[in-house]
Protein backbone atom coordinates (compact mmCIF):
# COMPACT_ATOMS: atom_id res chain seq x y z
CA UNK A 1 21.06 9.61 25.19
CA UNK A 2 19.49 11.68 21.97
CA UNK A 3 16.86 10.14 20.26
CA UNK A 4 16.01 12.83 17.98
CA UNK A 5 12.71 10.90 17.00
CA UNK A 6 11.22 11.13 19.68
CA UNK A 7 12.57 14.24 20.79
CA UNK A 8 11.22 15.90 17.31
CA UNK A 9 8.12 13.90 17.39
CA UNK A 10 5.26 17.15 17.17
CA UNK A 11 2.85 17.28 19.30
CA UNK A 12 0.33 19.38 17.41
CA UNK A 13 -0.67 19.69 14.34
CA UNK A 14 0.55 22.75 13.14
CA UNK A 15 4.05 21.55 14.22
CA UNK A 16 2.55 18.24 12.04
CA UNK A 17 4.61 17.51 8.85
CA UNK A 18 3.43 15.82 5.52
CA UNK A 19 0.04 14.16 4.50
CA UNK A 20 -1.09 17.75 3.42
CA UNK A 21 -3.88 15.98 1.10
CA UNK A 22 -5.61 14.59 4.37
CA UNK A 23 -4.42 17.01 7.32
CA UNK A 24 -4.56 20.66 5.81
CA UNK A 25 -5.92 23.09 7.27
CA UNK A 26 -8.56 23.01 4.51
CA UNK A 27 -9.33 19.17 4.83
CA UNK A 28 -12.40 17.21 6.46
CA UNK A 29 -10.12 15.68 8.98
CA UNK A 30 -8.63 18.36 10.22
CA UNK A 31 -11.60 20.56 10.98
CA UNK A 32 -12.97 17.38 12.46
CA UNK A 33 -9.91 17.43 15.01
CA UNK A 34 -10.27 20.87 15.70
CA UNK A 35 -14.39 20.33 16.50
CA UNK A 36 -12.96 17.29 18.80
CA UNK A 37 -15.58 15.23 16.86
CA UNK A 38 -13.80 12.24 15.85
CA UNK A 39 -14.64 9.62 13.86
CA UNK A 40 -12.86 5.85 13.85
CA UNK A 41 -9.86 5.83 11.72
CA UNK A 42 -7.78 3.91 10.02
CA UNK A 43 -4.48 4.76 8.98
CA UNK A 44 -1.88 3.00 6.26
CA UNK A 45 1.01 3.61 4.26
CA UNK A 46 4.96 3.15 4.50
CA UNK A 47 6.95 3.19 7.77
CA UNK A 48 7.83 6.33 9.38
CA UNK A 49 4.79 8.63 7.55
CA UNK A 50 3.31 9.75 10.73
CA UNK A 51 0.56 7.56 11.71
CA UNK A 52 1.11 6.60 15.37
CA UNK A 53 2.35 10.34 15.85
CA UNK A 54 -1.20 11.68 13.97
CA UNK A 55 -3.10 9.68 16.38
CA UNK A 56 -1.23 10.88 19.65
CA UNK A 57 -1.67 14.59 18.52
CA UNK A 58 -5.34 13.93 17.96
CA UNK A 59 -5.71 12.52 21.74
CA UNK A 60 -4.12 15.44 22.76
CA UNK A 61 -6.38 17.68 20.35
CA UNK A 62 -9.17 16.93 21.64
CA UNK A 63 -8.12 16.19 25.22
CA UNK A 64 -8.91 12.54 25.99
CA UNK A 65 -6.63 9.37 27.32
CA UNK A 66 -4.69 7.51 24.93
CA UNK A 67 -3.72 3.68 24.67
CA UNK A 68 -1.70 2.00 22.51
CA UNK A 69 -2.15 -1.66 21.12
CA UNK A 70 0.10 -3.59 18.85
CA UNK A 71 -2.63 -5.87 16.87
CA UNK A 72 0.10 -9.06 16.88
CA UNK A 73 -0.21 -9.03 20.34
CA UNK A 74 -3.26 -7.56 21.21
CA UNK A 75 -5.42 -9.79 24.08
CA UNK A 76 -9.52 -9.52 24.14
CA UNK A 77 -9.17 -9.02 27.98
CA UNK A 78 -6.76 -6.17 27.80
CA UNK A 79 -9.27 -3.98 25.58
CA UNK A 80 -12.34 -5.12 27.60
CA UNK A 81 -10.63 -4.02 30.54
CA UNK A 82 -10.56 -0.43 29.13
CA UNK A 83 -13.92 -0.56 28.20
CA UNK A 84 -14.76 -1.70 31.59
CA UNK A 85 -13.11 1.76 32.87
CA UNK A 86 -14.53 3.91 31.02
CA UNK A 87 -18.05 2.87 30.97
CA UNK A 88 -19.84 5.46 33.22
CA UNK A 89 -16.93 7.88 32.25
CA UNK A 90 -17.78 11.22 30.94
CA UNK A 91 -14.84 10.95 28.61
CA UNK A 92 -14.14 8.60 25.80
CA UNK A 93 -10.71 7.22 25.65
CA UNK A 94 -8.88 6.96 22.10
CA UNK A 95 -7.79 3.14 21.97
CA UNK A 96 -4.98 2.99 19.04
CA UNK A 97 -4.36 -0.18 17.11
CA UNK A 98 -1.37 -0.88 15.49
CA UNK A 99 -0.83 -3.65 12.54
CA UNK A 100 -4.71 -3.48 12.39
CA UNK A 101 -4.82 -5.71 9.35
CA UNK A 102 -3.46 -8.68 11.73
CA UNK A 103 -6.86 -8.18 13.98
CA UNK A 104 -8.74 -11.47 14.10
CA UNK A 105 -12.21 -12.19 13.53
CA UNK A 106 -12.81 -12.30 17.28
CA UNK A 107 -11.07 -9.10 17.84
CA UNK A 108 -13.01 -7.23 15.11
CA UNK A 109 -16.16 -8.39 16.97
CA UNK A 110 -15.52 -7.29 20.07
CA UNK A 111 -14.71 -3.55 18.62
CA UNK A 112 -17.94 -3.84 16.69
CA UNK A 113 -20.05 -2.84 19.77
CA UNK A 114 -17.73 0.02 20.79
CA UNK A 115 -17.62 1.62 17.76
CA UNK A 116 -21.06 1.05 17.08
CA UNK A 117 -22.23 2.93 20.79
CA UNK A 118 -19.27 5.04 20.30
CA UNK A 119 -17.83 4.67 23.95
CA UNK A 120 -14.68 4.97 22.94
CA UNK A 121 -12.47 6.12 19.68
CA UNK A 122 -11.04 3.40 17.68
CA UNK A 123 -7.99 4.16 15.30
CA UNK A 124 -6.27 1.75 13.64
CA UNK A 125 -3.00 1.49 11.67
CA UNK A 126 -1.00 -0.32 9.50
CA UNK A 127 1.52 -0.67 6.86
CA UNK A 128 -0.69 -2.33 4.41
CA UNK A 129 -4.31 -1.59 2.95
CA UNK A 130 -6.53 -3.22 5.56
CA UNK A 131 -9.25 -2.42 3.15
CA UNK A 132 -9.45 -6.48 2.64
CA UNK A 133 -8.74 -7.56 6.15
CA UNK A 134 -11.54 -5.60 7.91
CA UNK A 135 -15.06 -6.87 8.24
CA UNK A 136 -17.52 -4.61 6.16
CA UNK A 137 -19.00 -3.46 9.50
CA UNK A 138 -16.17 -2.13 10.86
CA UNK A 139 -15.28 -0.45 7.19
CA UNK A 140 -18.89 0.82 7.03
CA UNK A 141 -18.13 2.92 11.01
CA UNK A 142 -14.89 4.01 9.73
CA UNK A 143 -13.12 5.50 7.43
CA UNK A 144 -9.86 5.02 6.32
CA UNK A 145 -6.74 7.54 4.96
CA UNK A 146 -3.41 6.59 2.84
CA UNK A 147 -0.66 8.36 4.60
CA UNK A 148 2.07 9.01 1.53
CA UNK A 149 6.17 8.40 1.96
CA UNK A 150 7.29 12.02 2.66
CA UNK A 151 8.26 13.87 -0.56
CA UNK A 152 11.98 15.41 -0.37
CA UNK A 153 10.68 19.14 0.60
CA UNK A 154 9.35 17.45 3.41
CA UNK A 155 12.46 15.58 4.63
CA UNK A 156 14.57 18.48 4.20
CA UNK A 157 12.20 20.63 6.20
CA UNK A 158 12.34 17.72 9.08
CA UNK A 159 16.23 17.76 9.06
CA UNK A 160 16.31 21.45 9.24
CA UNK A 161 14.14 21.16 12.33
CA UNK A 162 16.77 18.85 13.82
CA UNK A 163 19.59 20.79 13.17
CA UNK A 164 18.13 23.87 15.05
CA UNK A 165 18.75 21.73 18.16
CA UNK A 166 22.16 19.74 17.78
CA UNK A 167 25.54 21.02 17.21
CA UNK A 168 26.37 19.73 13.66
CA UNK A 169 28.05 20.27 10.10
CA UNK A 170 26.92 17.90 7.24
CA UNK A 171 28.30 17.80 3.39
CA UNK A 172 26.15 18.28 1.00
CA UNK A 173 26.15 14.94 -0.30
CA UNK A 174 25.86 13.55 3.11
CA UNK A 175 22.78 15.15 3.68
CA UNK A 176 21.18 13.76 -0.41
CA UNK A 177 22.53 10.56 0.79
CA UNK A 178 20.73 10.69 4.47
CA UNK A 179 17.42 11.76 2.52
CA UNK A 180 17.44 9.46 -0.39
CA UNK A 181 18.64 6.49 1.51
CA UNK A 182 15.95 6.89 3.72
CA UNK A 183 12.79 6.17 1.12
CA UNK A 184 10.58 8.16 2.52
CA UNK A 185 10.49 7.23 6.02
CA UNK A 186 11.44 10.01 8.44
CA UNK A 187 11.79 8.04 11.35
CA UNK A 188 14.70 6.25 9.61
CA UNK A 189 16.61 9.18 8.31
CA UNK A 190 16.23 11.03 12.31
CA UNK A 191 18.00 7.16 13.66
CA UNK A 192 20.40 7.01 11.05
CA UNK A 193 21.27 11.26 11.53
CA UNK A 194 20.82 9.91 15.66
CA UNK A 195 23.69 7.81 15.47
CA UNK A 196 26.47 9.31 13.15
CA UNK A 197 25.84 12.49 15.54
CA UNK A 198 27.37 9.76 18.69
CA UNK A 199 30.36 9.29 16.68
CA UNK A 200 31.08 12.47 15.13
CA UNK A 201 28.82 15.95 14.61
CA UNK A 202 30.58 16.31 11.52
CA UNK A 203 28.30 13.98 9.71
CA UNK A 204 30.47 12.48 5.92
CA UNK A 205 28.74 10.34 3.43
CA UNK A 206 31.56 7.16 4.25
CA UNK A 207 30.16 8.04 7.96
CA UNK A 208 26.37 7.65 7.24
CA UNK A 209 27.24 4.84 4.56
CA UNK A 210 28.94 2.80 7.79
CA UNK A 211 26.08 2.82 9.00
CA UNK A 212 23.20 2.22 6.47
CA UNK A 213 25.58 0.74 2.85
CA UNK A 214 22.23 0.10 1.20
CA UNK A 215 18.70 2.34 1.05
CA UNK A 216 15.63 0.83 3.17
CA UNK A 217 12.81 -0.22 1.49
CA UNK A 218 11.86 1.20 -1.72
CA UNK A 219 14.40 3.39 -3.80
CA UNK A 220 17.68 4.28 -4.97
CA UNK A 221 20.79 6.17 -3.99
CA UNK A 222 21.33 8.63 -6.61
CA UNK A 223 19.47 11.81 -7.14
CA UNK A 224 16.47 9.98 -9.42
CA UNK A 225 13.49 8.81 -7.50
CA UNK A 226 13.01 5.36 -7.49
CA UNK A 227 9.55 6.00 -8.75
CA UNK A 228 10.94 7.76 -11.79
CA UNK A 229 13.01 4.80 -12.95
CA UNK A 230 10.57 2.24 -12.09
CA UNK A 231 7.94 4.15 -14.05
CA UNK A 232 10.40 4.29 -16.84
CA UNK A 233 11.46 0.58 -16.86
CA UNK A 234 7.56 0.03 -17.27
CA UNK A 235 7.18 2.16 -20.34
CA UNK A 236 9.54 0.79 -21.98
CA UNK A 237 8.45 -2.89 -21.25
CA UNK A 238 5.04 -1.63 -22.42
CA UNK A 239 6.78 -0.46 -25.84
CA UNK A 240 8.84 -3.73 -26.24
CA UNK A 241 11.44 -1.82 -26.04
CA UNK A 242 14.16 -4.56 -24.50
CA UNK A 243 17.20 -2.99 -24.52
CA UNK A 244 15.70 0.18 -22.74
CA UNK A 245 13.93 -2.04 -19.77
CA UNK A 246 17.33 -3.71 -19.26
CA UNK A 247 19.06 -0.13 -19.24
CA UNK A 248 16.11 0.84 -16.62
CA UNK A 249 16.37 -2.51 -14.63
CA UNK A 250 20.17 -2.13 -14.06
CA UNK A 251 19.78 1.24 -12.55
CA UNK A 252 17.34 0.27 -10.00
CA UNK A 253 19.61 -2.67 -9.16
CA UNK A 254 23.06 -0.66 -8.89
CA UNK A 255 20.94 1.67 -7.03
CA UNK A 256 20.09 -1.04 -4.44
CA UNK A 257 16.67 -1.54 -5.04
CA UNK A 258 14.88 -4.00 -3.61
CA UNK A 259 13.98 -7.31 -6.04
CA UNK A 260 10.76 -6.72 -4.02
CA UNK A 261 9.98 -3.47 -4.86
CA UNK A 262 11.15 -4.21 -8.66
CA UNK A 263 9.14 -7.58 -8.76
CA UNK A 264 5.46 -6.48 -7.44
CA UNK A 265 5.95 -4.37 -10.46
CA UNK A 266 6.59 -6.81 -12.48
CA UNK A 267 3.88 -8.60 -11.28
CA UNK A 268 1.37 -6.29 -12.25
CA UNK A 269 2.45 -5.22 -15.60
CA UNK A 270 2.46 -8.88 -16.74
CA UNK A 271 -1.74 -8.32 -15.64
CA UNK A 272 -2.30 -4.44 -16.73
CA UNK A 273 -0.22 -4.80 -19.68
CA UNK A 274 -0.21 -8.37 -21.42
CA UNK A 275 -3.33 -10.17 -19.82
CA UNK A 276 -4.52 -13.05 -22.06
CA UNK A 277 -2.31 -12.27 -24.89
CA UNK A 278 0.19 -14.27 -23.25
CA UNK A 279 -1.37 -15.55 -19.72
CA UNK A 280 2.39 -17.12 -19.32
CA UNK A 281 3.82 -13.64 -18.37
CA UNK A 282 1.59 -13.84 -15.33
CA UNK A 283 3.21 -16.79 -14.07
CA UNK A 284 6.39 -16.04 -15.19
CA UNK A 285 6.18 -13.05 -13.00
CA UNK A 286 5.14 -14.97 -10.33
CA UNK A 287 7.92 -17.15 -10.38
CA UNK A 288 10.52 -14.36 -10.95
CA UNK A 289 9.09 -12.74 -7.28
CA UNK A 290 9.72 -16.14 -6.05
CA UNK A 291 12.69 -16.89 -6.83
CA UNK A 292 14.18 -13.40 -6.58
CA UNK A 293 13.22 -12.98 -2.76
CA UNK A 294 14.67 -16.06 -1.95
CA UNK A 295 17.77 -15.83 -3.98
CA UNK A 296 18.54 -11.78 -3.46
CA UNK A 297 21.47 -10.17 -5.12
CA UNK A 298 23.45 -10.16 -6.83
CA UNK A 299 22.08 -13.70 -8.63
CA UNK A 300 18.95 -12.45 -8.84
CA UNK A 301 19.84 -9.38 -11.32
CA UNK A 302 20.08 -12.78 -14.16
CA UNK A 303 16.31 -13.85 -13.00
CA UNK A 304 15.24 -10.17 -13.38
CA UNK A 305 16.87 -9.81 -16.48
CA UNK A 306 15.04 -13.03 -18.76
CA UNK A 307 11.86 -11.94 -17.20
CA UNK A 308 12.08 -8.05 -18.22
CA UNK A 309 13.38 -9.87 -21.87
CA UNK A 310 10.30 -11.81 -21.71
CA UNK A 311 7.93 -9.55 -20.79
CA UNK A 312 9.26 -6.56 -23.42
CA UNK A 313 9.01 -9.48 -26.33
CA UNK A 314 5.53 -10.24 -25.04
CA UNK A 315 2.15 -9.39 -27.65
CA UNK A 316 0.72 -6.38 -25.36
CA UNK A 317 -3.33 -5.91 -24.40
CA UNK A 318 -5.17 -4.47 -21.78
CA UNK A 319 -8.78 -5.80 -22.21
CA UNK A 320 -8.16 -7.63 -18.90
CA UNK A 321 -7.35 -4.26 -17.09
CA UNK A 322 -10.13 -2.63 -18.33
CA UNK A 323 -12.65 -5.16 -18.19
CA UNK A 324 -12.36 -5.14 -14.11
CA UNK A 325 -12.22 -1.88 -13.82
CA UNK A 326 -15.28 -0.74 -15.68
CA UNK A 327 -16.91 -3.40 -14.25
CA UNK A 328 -16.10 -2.04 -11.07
CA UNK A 329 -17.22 1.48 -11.84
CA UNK A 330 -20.37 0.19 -13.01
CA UNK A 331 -20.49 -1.53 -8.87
CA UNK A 332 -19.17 1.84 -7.31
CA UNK A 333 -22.00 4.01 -9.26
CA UNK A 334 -24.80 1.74 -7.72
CA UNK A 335 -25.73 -0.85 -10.01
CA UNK A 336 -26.50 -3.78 -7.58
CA UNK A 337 -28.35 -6.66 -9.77
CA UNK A 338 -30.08 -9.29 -8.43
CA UNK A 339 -29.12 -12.88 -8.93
CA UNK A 340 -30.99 -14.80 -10.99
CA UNK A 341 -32.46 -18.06 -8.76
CA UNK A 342 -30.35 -20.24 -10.66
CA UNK A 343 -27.78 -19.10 -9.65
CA UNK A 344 -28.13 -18.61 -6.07
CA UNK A 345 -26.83 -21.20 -3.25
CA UNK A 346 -30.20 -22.96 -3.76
CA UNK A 347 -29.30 -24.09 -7.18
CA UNK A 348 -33.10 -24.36 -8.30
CA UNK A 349 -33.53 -24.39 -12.23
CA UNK A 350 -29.67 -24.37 -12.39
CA UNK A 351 -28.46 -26.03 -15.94
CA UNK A 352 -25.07 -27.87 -15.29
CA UNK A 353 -22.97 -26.47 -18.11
CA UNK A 354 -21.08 -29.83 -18.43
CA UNK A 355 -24.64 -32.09 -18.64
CA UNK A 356 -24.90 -30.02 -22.04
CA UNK A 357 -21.44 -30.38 -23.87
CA UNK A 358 -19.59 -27.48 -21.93
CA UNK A 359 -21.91 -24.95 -22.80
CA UNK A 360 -25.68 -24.09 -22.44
CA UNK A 361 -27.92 -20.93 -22.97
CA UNK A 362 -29.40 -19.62 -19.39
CA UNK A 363 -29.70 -16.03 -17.63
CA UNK A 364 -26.29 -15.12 -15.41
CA UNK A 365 -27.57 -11.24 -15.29
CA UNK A 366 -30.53 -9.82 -14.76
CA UNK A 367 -29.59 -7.13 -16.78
CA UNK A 368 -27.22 -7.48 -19.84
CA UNK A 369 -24.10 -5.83 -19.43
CA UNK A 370 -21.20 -5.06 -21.62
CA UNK A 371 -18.09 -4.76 -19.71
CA UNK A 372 -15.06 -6.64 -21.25
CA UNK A 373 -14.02 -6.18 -24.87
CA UNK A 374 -11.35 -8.23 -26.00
CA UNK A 375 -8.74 -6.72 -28.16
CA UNK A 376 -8.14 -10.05 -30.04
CA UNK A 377 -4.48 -10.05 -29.78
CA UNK A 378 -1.71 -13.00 -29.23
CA UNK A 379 -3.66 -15.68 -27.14
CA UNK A 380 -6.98 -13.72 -26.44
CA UNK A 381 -7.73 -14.80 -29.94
CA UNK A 382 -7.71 -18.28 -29.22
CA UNK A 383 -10.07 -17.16 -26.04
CA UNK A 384 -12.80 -15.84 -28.74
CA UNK A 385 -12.67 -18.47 -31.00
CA UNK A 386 -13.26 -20.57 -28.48
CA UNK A 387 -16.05 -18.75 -26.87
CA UNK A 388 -17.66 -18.37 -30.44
CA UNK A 389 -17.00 -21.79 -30.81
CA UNK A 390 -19.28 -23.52 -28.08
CA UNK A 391 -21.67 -20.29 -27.97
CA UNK A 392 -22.65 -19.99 -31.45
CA UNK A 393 -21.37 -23.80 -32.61
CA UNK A 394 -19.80 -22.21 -35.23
């Protein structure tokens, strides 16, 4: 039977598509792969972007044995038992880890070693960030590359690949509607072109919508990106601009967004955007990502709508937002402190805040630092004059 993922799977990397800002010809990485001097890896981003496939074609690039483990199910014995084989071995295998942010403790330790002695090649991938998941020791042995949903140049070069090697006719909006419903994910748009082709090779619209009524994942059905209108229903939420978030919100929805996409968004615009000026939004958010992924369509379009209303209405600041982040600048461009020995786990010379009224005068930095600046707007007023209050007694 045709599988035309697999069958159009490359297996090289010139024949590689996508991820161009990591696997040029021009890039690190690649001339890495081409040197067969490998570092570990780790891999994340959306379905169907080409990770498992990028770590096959470097195995074959630079000529070593390959084996594939699925974290979720992944046994201590199984990996030591490839270790075991390859110890006195003149090659190292590449041992490839999917769902890597579901690796336990345990698990991470027993890489450690191997990575560390380099007997074998350790890449990793996932669909999330497992930035936060992975010990700093494996981080600091590795490195670690966002692969990107493929853009719609890149799909359409894909599909013309397939259709050099199957008999078939598709309509013009047939083939928009097999690329946009598809978010992205290539491996989904070759299934769902896979199976219309066993019931007709004169792929329609109704045939491919028989199949797949609603897009996967992330986006919408209609010739705007889903990042387009999401990125517009922000702006106007950020301009209180209500009846233009609502305009915004409904086109995601009769686009078939997912309340998940359209709620982590939601989520952190009620941080970026309104912060302390109204620290409700924030759990109003919350609640709306809640209840909207339990309730789904079309009920939850109502729950969407009071918190967009809510949100729009909302006093705006973004002291929050860039309080964190130039406080984590000031981390990134190597200002380590020390902590003052009050502070420490010892608690020597510590002054209990509460043994004082709430408040009383002792060192928290070694060095003084000026990172958040409120903008004194909506609640973040009451914040100051409360901090002014107890600090100065004023």
């Amino acid at each position: 039977m045709l599988d035309l993922a697999s069958k159009l799977r490359p297996t090289n990397l010139d024949n590689f598509v996508g991820q161009s800002h990591i696997i040029s010809k021009d890039k690190a990485l690649y001339k890495l792969i081409k040197q067969k001097d490998i570092p570990h890896l780790f891999f994340y981003g959306k379905p169907g972007t080409g990770k498992t496939t990028l770590a096959k074609i470097i195995a074959k690039e630079i000529d070593t044995d390959y084996y594939y483990f699925n974290a979720t199910s992944l046994k201590i014995e199984e990996l030591r038992k490839v270790f075991d084989r390859y110890k006195n071995a003149l090659i190292k295998p590449l041992i490839f880890i999917d769902e890597v942010h579901r690796l336990s403790k345990n698990q991470q330790e027993v890489l450690l070693p191997i990575m560390e002695s380099y007997s074998a090649i350790i890449i990793g991938a996932s669909t999330e960030n497992p930035f936060f998941t992975l010990t700093s020791a494996i981080r600091s042995r590795s490195f670690t590359y966002e692969f990107k949903a493929f853009t719609k140049a890149e799909m359409i070069k894909i599909l013309n690949i397939a259709f050099k090697d199957i008999d078939i006719t598709i309509e013009d909006d047939a083939k928009e509607y097999l690329i946009n419903s598809s978010s992205g994910d290539a491996r989904a748009m070759l299934t769902l072109l896979n199976f219309s082709y066993k019931v007709s090779n004169n792929i329609t619209t109704s045939l491919l919508k028989e199949l797949r009524e609603n897009v996967i994942g992330d986006g919408v059905s209609s010739s705007d990106t889903h990042y387009d209108l999401a990125s517009a229903m922000i702006k106007s939420i950020r301009g209180s601009n209500v009846d233009a978030a609502l305009y915004y919100l409904s086109r995601l929805i009769n686009g078939g967004e997912s309340v998940d996409f359209i709620t982590r968004r939601l989520v952190i615009f009620a941080s970026e955007d309104i912060g302390n000026a109204n620290p409700n939004a924030l759990n109003l958010a919350v609640s709306t990502m809640s209840a909207c992924n339990k309730i789904g369509y079309p009920e939850s379009r109502i729950i969407l709508g009071q918190c967009i209303i809510y949100l729009a209405s909302s006093p705006k600041s973004n002291s929050a937002y860039k309080g964190i982040n130039k406080a984590l600048q000031t981390v990134k461009e190597g200002l380590i402190l020390d902590i003052p020995k009050h502070l420490d786990s010892q608690h020597i010379g510590y002054l209990y805040p509460h043994d004082f009224g709430g408040y009383v005068e002792q060192e928290y930095l070694s060095k003084n630092l000026s990172l958040y600046e409120s903008n004194n707007i909506g609640f973040e007023k009451t914040l100051n004059e409360w901090l002014n209050k107890i600090k100065y007694k004023g």
